[in-house]
N, C-alpha and C. Protein backbone atom coordinates (compact mmCIF):
# COMPACT_ATOMS: atom_id res chain seq x y z
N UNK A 1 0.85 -1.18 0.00
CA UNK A 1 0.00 0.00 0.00
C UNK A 1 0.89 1.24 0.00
N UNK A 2 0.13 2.21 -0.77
CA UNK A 2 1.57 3.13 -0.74
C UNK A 2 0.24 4.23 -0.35
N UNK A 3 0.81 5.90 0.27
CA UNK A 3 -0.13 6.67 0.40
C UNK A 3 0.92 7.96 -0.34
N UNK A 4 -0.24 8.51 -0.71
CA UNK A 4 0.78 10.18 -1.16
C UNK A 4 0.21 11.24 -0.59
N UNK A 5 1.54 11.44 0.62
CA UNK A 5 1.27 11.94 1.52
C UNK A 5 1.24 13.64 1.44
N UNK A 6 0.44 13.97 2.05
CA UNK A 6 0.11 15.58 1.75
C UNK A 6 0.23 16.19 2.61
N UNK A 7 0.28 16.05 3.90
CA UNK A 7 0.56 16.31 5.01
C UNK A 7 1.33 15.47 6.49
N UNK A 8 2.27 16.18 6.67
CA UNK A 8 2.95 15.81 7.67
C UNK A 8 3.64 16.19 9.28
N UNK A 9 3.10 15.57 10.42
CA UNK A 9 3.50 16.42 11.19
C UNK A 9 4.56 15.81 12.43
N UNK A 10 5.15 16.46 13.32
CA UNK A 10 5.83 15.49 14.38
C UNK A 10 5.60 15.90 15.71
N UNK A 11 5.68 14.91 16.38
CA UNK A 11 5.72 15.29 17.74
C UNK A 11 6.82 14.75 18.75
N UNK A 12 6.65 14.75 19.78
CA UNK A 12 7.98 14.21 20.77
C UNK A 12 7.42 13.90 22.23
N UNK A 13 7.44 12.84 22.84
CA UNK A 13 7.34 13.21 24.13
C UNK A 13 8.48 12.73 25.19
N UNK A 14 8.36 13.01 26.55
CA UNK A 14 9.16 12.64 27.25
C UNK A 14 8.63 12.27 28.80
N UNK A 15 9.07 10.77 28.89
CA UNK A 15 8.97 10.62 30.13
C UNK A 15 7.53 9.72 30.09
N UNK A 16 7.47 9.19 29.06
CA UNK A 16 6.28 8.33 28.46
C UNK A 16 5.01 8.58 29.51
N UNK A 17 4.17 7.68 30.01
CA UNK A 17 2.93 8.44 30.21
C UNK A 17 2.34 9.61 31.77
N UNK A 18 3.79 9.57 32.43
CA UNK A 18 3.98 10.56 33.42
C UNK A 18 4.47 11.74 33.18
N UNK A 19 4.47 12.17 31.50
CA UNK A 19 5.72 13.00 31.22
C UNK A 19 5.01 14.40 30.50
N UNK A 20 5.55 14.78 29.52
CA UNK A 20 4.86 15.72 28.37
C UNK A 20 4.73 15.01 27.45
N UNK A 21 4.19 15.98 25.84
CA UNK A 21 4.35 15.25 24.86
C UNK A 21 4.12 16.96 24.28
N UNK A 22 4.46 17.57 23.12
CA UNK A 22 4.33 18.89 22.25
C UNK A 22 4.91 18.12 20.93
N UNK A 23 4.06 18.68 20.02
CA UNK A 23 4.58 18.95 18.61
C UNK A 23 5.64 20.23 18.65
N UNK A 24 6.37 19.43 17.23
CA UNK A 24 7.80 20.37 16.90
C UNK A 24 8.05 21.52 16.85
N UNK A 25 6.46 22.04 16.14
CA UNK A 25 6.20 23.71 16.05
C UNK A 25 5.75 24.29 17.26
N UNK A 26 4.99 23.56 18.08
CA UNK A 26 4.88 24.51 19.63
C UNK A 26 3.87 24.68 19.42
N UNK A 27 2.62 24.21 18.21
CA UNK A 27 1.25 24.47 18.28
C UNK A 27 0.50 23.26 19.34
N UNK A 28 0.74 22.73 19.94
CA UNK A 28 0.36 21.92 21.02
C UNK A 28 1.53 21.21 22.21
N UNK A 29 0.96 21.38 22.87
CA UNK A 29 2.14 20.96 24.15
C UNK A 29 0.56 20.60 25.48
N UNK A 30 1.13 19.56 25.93
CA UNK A 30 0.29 19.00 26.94
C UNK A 30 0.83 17.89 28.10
N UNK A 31 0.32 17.78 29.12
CA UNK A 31 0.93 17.22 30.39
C UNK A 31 0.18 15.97 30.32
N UNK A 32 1.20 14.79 30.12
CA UNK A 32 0.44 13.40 30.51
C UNK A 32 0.41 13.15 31.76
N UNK A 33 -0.82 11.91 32.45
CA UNK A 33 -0.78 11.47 33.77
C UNK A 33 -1.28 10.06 33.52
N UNK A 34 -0.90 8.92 33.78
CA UNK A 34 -1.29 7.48 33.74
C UNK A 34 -2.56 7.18 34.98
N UNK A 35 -3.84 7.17 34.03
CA UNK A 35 -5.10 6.80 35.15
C UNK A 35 -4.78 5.94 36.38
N UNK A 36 -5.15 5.94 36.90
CA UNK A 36 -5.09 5.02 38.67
C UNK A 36 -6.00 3.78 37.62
N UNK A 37 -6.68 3.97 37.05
CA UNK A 37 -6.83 2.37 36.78
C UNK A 37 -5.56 1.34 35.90
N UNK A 38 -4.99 2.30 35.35
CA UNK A 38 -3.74 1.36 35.10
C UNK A 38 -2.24 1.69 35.69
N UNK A 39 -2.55 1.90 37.27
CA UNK A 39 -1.58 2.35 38.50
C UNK A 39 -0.85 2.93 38.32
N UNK A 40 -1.58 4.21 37.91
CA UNK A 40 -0.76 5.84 37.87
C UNK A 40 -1.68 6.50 39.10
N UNK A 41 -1.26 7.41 39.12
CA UNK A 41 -1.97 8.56 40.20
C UNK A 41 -2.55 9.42 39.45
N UNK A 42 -3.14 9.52 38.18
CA UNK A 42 -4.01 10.06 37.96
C UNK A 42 -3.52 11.40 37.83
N UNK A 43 -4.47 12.08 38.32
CA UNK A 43 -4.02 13.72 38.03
C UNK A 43 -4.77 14.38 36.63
N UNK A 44 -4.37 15.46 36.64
CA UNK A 44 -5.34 16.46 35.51
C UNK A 44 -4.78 16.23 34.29
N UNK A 45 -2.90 15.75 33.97
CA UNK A 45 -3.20 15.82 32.57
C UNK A 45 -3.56 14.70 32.06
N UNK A 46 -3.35 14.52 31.01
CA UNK A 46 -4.03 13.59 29.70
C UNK A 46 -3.53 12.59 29.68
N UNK A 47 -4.36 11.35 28.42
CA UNK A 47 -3.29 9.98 27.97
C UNK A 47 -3.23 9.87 26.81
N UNK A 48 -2.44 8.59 26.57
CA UNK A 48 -2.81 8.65 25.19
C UNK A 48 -4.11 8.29 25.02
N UNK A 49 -4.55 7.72 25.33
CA UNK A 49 -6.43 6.84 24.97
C UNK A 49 -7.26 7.96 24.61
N UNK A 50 -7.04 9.23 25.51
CA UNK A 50 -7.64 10.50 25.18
C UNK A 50 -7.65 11.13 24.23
N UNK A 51 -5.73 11.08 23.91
CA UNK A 51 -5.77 12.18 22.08
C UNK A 51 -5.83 10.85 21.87
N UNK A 52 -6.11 9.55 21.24
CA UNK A 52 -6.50 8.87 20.05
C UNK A 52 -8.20 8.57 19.86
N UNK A 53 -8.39 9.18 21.12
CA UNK A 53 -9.72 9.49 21.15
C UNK A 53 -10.82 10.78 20.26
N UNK A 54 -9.85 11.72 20.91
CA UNK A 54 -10.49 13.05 20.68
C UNK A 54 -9.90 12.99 18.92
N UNK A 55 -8.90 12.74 18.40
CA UNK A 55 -8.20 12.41 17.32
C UNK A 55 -9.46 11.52 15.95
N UNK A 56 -9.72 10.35 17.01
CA UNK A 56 -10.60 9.62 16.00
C UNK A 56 -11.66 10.05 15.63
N UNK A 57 -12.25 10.96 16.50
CA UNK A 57 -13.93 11.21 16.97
C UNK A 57 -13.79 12.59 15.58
N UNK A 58 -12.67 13.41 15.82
CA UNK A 58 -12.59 14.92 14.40
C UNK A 58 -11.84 14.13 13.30
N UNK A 59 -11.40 13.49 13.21
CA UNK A 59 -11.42 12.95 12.11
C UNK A 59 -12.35 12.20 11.17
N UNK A 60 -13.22 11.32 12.17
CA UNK A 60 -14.38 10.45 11.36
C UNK A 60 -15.27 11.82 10.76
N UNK A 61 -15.27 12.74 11.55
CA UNK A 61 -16.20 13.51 10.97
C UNK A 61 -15.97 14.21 9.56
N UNK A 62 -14.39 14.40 9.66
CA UNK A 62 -13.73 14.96 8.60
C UNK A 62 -13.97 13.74 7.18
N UNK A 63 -13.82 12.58 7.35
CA UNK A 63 -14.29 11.45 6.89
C UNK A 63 -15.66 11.62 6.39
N UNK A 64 -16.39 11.77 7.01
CA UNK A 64 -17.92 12.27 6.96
C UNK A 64 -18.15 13.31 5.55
N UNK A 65 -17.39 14.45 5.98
CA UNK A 65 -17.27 15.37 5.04
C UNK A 65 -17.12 15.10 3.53
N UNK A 66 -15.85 14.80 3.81
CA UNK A 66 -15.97 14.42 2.48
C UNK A 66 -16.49 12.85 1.88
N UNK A 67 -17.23 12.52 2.18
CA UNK A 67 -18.78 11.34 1.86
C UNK A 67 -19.45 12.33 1.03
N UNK A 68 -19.48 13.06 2.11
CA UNK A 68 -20.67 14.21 1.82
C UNK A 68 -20.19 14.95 0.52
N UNK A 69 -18.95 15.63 0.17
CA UNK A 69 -18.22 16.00 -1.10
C UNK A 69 -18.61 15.30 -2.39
N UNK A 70 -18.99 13.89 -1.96
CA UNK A 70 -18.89 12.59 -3.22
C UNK A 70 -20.54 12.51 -3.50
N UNK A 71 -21.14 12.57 -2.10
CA UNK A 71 -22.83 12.23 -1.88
C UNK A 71 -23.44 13.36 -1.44
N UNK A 72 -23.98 14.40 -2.26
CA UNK A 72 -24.58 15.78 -1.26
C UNK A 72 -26.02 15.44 -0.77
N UNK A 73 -26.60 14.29 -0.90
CA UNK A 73 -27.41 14.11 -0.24
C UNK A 73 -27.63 13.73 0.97
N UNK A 74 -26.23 13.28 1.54
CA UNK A 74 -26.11 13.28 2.85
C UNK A 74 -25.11 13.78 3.29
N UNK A 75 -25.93 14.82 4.02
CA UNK A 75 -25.53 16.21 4.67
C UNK A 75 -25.25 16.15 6.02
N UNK A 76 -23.94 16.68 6.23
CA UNK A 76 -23.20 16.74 7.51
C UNK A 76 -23.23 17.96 7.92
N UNK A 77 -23.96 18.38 9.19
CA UNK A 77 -24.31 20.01 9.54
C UNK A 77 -23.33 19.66 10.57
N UNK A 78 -23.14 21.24 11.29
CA UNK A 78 -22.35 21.54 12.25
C UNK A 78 -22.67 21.18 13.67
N UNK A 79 -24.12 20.50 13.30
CA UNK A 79 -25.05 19.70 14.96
C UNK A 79 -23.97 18.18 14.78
N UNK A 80 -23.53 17.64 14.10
CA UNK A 80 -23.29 16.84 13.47
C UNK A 80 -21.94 15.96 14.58
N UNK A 81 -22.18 15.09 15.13
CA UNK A 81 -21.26 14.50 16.57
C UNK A 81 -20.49 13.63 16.54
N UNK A 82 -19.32 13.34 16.73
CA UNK A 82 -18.94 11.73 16.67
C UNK A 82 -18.30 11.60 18.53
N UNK A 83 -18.72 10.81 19.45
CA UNK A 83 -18.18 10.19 20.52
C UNK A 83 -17.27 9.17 20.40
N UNK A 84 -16.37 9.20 20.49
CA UNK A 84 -15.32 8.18 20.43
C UNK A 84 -15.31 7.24 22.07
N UNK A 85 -15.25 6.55 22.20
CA UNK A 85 -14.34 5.65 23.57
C UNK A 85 -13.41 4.91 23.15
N UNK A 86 -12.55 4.85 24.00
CA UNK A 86 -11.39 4.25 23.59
C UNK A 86 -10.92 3.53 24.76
N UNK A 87 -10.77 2.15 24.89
CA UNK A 87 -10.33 1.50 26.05
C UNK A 87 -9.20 0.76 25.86
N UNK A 88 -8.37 0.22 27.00
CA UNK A 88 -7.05 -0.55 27.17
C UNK A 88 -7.41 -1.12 28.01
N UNK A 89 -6.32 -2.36 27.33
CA UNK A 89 -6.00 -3.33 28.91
C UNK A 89 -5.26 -4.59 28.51
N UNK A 90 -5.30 -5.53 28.80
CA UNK A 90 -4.34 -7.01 28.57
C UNK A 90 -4.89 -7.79 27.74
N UNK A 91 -4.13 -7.97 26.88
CA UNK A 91 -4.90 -9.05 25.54
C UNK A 91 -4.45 -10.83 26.26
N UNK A 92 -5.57 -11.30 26.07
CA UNK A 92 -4.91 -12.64 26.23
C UNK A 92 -3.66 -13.16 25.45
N UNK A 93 -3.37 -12.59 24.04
CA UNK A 93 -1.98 -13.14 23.87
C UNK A 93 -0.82 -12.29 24.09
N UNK A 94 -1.01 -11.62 25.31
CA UNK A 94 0.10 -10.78 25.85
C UNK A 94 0.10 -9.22 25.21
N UNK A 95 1.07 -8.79 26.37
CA UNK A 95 0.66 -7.19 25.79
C UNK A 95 -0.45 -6.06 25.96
N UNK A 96 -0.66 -5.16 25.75
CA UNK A 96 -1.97 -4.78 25.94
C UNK A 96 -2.74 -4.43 24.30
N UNK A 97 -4.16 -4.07 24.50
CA UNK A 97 -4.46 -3.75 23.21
C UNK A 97 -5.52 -2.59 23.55
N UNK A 98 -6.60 -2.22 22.29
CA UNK A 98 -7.77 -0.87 22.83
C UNK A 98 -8.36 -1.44 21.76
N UNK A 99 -9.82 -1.22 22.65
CA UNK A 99 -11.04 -1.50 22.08
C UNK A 99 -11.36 0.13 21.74
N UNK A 100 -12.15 -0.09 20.81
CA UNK A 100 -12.93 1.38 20.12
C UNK A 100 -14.87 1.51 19.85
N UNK A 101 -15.09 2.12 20.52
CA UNK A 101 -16.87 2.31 19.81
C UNK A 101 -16.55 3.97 19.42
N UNK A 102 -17.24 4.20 18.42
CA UNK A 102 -17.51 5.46 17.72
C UNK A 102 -19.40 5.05 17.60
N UNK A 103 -19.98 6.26 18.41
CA UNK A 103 -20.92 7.01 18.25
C UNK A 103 -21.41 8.08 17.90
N UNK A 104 -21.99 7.98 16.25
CA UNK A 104 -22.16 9.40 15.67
C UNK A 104 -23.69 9.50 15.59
N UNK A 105 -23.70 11.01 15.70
CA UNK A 105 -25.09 11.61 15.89
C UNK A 105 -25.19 12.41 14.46
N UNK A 106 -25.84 12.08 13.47
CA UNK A 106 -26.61 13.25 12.32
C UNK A 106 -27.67 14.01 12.67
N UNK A 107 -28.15 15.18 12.95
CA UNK A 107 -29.52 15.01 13.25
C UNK A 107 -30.29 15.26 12.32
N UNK A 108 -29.40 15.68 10.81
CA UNK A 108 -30.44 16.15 9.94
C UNK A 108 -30.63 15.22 9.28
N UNK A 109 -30.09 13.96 9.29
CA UNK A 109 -30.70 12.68 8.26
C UNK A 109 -31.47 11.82 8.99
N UNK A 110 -32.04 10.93 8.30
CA UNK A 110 -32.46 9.82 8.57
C UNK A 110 -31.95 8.17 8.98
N UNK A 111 -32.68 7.86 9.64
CA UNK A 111 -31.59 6.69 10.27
C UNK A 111 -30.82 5.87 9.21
N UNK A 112 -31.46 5.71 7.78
CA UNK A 112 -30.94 4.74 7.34
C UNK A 112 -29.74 5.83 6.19
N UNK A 113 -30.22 6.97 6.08
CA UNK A 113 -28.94 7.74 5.72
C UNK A 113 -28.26 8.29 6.30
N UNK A 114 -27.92 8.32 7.50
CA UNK A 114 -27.19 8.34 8.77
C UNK A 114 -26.16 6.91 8.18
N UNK A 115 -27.31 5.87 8.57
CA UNK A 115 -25.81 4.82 8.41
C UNK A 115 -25.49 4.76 7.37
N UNK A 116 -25.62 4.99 6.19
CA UNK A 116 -25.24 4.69 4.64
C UNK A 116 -23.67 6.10 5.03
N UNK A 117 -24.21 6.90 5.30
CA UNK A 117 -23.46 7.63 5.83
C UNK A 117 -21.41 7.51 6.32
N UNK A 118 -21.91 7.01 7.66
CA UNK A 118 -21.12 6.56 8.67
C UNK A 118 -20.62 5.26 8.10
N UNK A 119 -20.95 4.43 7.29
CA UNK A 119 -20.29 3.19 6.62
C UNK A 119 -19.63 3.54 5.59
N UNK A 120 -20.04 4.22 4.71
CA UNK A 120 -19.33 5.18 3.89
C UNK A 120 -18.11 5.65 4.60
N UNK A 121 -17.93 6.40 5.83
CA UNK A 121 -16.93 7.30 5.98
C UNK A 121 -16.10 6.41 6.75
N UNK A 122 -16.66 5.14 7.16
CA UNK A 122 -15.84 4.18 8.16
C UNK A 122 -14.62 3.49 7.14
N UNK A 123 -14.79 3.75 5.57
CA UNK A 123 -14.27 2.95 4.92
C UNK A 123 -13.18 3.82 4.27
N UNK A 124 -13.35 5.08 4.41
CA UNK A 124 -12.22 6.43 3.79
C UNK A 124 -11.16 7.04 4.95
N UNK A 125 -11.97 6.53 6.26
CA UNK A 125 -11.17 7.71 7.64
C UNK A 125 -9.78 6.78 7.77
N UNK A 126 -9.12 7.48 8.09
CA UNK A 126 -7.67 7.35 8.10
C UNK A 126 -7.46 6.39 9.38
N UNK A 127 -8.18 6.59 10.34
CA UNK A 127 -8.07 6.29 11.90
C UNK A 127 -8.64 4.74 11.58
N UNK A 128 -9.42 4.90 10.77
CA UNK A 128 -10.53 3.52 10.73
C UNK A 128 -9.37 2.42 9.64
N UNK A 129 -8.46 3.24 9.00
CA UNK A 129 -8.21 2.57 8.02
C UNK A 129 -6.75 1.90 8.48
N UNK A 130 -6.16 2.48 9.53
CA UNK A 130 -5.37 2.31 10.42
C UNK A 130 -5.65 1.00 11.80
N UNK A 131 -6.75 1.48 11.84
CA UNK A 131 -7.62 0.63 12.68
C UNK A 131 -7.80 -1.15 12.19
N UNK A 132 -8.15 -1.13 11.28
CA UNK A 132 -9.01 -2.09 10.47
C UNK A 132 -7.83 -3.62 10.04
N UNK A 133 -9.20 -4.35 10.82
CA UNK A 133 -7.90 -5.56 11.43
C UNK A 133 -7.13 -5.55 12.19
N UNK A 134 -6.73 -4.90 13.23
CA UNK A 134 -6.13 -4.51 14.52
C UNK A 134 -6.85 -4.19 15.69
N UNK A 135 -7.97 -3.76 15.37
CA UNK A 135 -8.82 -3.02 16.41
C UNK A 135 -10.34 -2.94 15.67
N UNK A 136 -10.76 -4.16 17.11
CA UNK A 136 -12.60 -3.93 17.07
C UNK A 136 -12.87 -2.98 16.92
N UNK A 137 -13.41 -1.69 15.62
CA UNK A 137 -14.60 -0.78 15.99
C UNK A 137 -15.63 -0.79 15.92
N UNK A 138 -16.76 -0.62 16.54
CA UNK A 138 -17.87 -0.89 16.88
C UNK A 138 -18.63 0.75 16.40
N UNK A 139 -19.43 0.53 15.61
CA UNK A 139 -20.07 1.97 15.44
C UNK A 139 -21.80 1.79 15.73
N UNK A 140 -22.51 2.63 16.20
CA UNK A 140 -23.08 2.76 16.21
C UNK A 140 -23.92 4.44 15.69
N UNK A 141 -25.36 4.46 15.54
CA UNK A 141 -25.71 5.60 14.74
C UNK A 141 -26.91 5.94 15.76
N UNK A 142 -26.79 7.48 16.26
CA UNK A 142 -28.15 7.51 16.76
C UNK A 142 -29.04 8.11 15.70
């Protein structure tokens, strides 16, 4: 598989999930903290599960979009939602792994163009396409 890539960005962190993490340009910088459920102390900043969270959830939508570019009959307004969850923990064949549900909300379509929708964009998003065969996603449509 080859991609032609159009955009590229980097980041760095330090001190893995007790530490920081900022991109190269200084347009994001943020404080990690490892949840007490996987025996960190918790605390206010972030994890990863979070940005691959918040990451998947604006992207599917961006995914969405352009569906919508190809199909203008199904229309992605600015009410327009995706919930991501993103979980970890111990795979039985060692290691850990993350489960994924994506929950998107249309409100201006209809249920069954809602999902024509969201199956459509599950098959273009980068996250999903990254995803796919590695990681259960589970979508659902309200």
């Amino acid at each position: 598989m080859s991609v032609d890539v159009k955009y590229t960005t980097t980041a760095i962190a330090t001190g893995g999930r007790d530490g920081t993490a900022r991109t190269l340009d200084d347009s994001f910088s943020i404080i990690m903290s490892t949840p007490k459920e996987l025996g960190g102390a918790g605390g206010e900043g972030n994890n990863p599960e979070q940005l691959f969270a918040a990451g998947y959830a604006a992207c599917f939508i961006g995914a969405m979009k352009f569906v919508q570019s190809k199909h203008p009959e199904l229309k992605v307004s600015g009410d327009t939602t995706v919930t991501a969850e993103v979980g970890i923990g111990p795979r039985d064949a060692g290691g850990f792994g993350l489960t994924v549900s994506l929950t998107v909300s249309v409100p201006d379509l209809d249920m069954k163009q809602a999902e024509e929708l969201v199956h459509k964009a599950h098959e273009v998003c980068p996250y999903s396409n990254a995803t796919r065969n590695n990681i259960d996603v589970k979508l659902a449509v309200l």
